[in-house]
Every structure is written in structure tokens, then in C-alpha cells.
PDB file of N, CA and C in Angstrom:
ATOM      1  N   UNK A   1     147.062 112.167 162.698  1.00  0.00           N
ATOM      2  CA  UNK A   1     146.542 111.379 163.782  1.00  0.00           C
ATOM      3  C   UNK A   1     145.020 111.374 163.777  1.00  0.00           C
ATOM      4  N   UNK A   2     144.209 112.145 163.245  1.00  0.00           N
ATOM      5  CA  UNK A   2     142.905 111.917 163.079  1.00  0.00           C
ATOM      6  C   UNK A   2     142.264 112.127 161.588  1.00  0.00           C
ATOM      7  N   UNK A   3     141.225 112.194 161.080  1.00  0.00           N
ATOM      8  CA  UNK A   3     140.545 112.299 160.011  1.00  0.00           C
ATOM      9  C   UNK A   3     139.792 113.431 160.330  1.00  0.00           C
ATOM     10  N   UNK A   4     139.963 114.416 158.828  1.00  0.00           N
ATOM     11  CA  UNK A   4     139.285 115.461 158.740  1.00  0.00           C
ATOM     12  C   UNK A   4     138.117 115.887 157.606  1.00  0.00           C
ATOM     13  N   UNK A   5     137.038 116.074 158.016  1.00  0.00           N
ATOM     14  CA  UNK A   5     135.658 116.485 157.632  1.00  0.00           C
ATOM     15  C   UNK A   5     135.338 117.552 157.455  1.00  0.00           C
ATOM     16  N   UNK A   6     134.747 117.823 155.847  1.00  0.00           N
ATOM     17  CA  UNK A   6     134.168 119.692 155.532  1.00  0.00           C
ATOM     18  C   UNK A   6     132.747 119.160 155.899  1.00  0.00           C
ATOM     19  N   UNK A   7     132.260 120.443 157.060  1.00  0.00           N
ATOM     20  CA  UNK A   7     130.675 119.850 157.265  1.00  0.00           C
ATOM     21  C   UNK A   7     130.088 121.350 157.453  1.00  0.00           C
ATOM     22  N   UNK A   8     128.930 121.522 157.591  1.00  0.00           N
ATOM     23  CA  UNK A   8     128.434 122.954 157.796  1.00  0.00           C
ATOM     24  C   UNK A   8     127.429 122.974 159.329  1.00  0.00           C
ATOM     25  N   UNK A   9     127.944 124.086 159.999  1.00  0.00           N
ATOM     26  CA  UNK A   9     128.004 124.675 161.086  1.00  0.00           C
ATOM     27  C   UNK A   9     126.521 124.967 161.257  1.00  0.00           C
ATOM     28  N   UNK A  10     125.673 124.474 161.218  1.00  0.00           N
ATOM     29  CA  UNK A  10     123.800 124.776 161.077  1.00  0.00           C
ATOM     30  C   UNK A  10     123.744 125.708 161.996  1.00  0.00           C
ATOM     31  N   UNK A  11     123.943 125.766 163.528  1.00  0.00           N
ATOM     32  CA  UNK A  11     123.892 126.729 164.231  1.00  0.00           C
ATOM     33  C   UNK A  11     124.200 128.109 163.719  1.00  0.00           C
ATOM     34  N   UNK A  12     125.708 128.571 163.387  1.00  0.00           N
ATOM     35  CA  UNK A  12     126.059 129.674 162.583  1.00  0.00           C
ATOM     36  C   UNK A  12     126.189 129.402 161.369  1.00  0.00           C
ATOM     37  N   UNK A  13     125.494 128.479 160.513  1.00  0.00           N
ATOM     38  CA  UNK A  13     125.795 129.153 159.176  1.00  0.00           C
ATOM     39  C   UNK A  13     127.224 129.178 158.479  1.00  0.00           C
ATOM     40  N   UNK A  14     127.856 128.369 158.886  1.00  0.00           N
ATOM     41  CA  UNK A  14     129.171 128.034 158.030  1.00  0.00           C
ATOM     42  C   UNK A  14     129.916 126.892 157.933  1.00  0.00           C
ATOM     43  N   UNK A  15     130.548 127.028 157.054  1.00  0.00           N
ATOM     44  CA  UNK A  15     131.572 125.772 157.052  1.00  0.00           C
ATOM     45  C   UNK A  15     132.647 125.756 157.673  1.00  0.00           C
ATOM     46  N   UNK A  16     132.695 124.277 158.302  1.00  0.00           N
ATOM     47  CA  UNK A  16     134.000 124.054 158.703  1.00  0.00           C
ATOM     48  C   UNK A  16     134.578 122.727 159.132  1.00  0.00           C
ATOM     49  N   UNK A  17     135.684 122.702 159.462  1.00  0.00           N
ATOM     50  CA  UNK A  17     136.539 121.138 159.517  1.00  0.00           C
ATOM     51  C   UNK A  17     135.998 120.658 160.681  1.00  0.00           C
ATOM     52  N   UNK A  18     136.064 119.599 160.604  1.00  0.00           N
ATOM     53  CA  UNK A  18     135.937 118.675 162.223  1.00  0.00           C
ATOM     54  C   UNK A  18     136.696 117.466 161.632  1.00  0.00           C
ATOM     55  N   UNK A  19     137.930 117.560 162.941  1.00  0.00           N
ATOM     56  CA  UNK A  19     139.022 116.682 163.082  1.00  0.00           C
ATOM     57  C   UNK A  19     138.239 115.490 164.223  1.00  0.00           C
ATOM     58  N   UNK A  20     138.202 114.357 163.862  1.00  0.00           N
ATOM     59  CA  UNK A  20     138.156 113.468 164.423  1.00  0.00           C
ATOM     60  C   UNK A  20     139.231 112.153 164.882  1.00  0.00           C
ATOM     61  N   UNK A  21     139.339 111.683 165.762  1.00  0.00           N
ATOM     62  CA  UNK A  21     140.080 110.505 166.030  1.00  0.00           C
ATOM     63  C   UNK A  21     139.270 109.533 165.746  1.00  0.00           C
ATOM     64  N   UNK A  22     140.377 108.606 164.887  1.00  0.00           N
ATOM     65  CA  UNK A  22     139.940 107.387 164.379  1.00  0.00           C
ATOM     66  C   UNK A  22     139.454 106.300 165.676  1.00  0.00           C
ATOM     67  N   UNK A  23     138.170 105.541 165.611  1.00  0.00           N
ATOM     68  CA  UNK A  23     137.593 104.728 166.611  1.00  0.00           C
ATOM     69  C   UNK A  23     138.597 103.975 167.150  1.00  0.00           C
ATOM     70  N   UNK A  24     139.559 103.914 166.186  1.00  0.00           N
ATOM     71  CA  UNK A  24     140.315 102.482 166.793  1.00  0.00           C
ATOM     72  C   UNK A  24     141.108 103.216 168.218  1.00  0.00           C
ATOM     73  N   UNK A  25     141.241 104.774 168.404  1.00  0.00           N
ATOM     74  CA  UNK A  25     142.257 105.525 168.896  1.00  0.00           C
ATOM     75  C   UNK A  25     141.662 105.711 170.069  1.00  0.00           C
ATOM     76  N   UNK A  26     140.473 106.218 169.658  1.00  0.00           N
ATOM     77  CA  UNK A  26     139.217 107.163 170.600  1.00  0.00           C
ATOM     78  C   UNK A  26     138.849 106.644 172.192  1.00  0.00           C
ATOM     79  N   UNK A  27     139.699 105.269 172.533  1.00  0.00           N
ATOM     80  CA  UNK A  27     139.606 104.968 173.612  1.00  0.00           C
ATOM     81  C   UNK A  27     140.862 104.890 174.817  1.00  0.00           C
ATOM     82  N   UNK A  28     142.065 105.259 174.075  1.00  0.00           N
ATOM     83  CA  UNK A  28     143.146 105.133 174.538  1.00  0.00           C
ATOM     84  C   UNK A  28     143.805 106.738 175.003  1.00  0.00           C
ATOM     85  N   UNK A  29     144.074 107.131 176.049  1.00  0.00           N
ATOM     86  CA  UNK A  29     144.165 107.676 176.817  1.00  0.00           C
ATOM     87  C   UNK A  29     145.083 108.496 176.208  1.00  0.00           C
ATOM     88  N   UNK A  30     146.565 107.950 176.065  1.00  0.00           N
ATOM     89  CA  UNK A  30     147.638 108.891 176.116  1.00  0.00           C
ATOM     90  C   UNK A  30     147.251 109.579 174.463  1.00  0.00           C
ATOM     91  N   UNK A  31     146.444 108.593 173.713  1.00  0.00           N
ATOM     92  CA  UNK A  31     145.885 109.483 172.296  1.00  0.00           C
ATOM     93  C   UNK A  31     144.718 110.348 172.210  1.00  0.00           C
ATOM     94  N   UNK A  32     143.947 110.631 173.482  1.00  0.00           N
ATOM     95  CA  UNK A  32     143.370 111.640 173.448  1.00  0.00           C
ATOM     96  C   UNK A  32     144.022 112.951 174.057  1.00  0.00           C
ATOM     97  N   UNK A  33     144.713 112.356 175.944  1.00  0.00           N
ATOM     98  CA  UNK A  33     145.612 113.430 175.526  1.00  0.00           C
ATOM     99  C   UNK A  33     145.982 114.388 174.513  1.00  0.00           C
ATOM    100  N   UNK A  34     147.172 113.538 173.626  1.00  0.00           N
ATOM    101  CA  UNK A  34     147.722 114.061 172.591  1.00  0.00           C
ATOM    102  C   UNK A  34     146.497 114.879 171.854  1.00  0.00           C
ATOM    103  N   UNK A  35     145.537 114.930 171.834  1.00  0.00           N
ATOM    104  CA  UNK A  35     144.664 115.402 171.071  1.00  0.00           C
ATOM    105  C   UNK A  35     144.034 116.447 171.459  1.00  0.00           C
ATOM    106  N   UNK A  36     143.854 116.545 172.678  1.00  0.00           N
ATOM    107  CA  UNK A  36     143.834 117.841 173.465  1.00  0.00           C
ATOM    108  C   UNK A  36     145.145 118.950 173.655  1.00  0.00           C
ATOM    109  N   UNK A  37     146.196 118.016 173.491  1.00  0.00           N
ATOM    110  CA  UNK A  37     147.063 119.028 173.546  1.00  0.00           C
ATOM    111  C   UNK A  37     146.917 120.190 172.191  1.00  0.00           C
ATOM    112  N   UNK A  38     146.866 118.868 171.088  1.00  0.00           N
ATOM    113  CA  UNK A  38     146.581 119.831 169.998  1.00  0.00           C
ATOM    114  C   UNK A  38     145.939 121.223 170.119  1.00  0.00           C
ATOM    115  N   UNK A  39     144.544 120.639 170.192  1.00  0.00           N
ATOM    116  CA  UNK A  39     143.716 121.869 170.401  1.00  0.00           C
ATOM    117  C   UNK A  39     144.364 122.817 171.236  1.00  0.00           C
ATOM    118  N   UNK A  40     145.093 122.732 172.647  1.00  0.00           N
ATOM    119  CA  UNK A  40     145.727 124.029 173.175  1.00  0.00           C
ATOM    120  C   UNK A  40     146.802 124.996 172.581  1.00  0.00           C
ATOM    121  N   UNK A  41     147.035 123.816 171.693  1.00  0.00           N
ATOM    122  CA  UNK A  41     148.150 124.238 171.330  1.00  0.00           C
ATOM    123  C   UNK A  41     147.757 125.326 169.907  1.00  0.00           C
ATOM    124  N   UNK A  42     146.503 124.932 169.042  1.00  0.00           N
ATOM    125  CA  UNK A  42     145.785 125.224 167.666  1.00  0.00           C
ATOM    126  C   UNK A  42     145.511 127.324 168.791  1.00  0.00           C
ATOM    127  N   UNK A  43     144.332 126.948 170.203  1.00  0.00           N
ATOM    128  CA  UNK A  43     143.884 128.218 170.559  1.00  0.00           C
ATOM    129  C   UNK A  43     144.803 128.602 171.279  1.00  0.00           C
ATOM    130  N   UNK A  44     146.375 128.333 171.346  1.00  0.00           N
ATOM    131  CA  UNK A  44     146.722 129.495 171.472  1.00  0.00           C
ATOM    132  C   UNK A  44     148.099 130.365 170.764  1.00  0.00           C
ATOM    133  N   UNK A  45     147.409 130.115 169.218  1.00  0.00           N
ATOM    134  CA  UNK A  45     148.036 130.750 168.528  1.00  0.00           C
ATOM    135  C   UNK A  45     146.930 131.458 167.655  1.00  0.00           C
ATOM    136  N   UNK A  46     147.673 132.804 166.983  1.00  0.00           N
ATOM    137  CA  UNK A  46     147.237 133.747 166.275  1.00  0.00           C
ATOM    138  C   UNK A  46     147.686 134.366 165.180  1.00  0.00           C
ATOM    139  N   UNK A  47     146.963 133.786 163.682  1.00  0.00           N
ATOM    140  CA  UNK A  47     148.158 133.929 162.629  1.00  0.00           C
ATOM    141  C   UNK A  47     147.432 133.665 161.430  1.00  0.00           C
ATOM    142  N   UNK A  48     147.307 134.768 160.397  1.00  0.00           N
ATOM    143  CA  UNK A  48     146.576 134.347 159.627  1.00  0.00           C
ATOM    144  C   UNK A  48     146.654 132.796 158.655  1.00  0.00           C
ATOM    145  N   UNK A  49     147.718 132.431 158.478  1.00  0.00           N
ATOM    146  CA  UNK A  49     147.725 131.064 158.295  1.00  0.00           C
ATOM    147  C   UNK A  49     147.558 129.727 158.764  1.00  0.00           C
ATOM    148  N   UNK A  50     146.968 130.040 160.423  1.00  0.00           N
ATOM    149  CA  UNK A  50     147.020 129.071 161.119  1.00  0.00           C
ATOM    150  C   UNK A  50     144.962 128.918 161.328  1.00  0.00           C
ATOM    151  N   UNK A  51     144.600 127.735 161.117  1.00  0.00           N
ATOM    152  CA  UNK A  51     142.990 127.920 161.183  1.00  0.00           C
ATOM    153  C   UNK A  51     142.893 128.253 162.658  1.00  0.00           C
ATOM    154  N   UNK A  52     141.766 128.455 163.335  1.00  0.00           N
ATOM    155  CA  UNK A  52     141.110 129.146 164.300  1.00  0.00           C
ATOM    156  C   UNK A  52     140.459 127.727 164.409  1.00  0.00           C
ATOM    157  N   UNK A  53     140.678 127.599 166.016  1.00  0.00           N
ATOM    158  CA  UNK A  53     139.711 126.392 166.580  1.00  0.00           C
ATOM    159  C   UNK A  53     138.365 126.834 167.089  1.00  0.00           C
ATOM    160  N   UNK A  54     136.908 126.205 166.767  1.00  0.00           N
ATOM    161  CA  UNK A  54     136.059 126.691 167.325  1.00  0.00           C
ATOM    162  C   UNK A  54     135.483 126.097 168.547  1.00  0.00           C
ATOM    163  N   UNK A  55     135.799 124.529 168.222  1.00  0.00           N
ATOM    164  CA  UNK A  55     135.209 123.664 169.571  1.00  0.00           C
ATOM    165  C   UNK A  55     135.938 122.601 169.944  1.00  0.00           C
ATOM    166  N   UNK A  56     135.703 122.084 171.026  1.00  0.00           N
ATOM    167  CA  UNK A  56     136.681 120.904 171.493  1.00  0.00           C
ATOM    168  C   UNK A  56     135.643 119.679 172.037  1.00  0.00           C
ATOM    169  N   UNK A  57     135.961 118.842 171.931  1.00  0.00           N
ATOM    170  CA  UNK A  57     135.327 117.655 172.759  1.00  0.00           C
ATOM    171  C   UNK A  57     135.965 116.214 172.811  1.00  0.00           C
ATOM    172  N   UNK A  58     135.540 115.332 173.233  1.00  0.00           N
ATOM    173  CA  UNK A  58     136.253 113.916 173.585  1.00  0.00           C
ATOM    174  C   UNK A  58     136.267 113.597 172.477  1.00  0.00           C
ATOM    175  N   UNK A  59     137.831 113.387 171.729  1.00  0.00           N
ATOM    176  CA  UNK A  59     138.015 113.025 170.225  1.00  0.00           C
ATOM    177  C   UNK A  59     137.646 113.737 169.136  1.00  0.00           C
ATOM    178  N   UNK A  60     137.184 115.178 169.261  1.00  0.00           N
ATOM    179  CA  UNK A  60     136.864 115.765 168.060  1.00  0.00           C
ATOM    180  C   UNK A  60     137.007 117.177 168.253  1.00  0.00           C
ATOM    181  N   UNK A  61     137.643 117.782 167.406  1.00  0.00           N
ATOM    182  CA  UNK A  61     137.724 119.452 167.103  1.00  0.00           C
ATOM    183  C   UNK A  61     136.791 120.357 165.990  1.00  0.00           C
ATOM    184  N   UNK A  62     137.024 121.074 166.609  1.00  0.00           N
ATOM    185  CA  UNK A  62     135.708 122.083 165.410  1.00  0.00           C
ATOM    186  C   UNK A  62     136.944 123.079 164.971  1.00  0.00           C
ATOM    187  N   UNK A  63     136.948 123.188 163.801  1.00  0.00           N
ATOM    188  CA  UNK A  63     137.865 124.066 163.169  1.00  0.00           C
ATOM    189  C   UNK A  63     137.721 124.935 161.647  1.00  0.00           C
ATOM    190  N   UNK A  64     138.222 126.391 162.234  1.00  0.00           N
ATOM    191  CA  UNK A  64     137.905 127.337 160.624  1.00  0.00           C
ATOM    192  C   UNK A  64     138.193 126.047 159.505  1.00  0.00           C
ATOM    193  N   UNK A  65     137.641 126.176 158.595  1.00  0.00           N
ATOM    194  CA  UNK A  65     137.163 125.566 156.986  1.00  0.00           C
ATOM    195  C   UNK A  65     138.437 126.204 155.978  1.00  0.00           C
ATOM    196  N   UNK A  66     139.610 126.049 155.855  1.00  0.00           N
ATOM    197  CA  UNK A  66     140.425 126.890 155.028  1.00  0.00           C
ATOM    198  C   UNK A  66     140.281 126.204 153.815  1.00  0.00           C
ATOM    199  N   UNK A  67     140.098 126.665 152.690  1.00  0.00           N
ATOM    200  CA  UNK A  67     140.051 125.950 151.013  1.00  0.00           C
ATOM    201  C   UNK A  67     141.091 125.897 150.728  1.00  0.00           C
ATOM    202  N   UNK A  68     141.501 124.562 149.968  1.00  0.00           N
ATOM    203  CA  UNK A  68     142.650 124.501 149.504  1.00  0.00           C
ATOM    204  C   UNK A  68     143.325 124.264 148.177  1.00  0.00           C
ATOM    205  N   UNK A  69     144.747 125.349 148.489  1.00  0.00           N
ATOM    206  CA  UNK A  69     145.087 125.696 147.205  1.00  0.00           C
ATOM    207  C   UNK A  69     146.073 124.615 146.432  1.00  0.00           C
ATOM    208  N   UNK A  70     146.338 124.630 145.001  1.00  0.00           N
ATOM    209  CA  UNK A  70     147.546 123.849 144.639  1.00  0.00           C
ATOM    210  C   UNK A  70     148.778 124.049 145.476  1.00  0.00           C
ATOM    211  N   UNK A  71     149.108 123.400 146.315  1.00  0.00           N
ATOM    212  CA  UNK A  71     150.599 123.523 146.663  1.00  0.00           C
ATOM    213  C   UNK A  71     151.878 124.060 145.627  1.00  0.00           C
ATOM    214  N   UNK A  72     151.980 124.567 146.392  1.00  0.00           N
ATOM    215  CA  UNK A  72     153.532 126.000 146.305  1.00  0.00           C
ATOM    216  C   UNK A  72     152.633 126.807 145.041  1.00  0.00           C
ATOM    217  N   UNK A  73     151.175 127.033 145.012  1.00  0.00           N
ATOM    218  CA  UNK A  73     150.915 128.157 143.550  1.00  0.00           C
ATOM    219  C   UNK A  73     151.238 129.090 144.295  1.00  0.00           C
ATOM    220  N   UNK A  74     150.964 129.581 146.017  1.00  0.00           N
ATOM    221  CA  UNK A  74     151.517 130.805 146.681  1.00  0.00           C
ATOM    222  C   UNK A  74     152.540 131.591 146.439  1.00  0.00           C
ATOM    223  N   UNK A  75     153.705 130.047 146.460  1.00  0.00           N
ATOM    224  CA  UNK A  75     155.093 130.882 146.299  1.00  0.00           C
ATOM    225  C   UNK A  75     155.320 131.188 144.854  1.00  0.00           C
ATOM    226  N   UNK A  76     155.042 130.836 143.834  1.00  0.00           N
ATOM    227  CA  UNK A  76     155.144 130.969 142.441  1.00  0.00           C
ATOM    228  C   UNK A  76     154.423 132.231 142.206  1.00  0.00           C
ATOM    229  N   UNK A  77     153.312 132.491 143.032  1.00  0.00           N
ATOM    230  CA  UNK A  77     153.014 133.868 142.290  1.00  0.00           C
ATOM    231  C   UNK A  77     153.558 135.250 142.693  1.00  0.00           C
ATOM    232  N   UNK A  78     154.482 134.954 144.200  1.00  0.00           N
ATOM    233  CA  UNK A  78     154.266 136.028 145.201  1.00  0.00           C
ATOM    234  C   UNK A  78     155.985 136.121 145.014  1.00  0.00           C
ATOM    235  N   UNK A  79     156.838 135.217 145.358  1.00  0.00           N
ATOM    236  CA  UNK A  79     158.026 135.107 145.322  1.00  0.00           C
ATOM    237  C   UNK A  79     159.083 133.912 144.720  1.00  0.00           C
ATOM    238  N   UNK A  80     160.244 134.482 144.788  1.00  0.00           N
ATOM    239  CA  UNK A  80     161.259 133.003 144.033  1.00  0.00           C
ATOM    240  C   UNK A  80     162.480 132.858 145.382  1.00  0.00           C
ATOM    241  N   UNK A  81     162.460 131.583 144.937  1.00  0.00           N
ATOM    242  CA  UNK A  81     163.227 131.283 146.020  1.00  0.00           C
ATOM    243  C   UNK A  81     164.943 130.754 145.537  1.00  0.00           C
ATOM    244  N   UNK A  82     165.084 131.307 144.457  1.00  0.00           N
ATOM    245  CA  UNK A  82     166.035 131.144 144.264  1.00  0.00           C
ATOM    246  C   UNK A  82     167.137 132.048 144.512  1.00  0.00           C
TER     247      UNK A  82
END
């Protein structure tokens, strides 16, 4: 539902995502909602696989920077699922 951006954090010194809603969205109500829910829903969980939200605002989230890996190299190195 929105577009996501690697940008760096000038204040602290790091990288990280910022989820944005697309303009066409950014004015319609029940889709910002939804977009706030997100975010309540992002801070209030705790898990090392889940990114960490840092900021919120009208149409846009600030969020930990996770790098990303080849899909399923995790499970190939760690376990089989057969």
C-alpha cells in the first residue's frame, strides 16, 4: 500500500526506510487510517524479525533499515524442511 525508501537519518546518523503513501492515496481518509493502523500495529510488536518503527506522520513512517537477503538463503543454511 505505500512505497518504500533507503534514506539516511542526518539527525542520528543512520539508515533507514521511510514508507510513504502514494499521492494518489495521501488524501483519502479511510487510506490513511489504514496507515496508521499499520504503524500501531508495526510499535506494538517486539521481535527480532520484525523492523522497529521510529516515526509516524500524515502518510509516512520512519522505519529500522533491514538489508536484504536472497530469499529462503536463511532456511537453506539453518534448516530443511523436508
Amino acid at each position: 500500500m505505500g512505497e518504500v525508501w533507503k534514506a539516511r537519518d542526518t539527525r542520528l546518523g543512520r539508515i533507514v526506510a521511510i514508507k510513504v503513501l502514494p499521492s494518489q492515496f495521501a488524501t483519502e481518509p479511510d487510506r490513511l487510517r489504514r496507515f496508521e493502523e499499520e504503524a500501531r500495529a508495526i510499535a506494538s510488536l517486539n521481535h527480532p524479525h520484525i523492523c522497529q518503527i521510529y516515526d509516524v506522520g500524515p502518510g509516512y513512517l520512519v522505519l529500522e533499515y533491514i538489508e536484504a537477503r536472497r530469499r529462503g538463503g536463511h532456511l537453506r543454511r539453518t534448516a530443511s524442511l523436508s
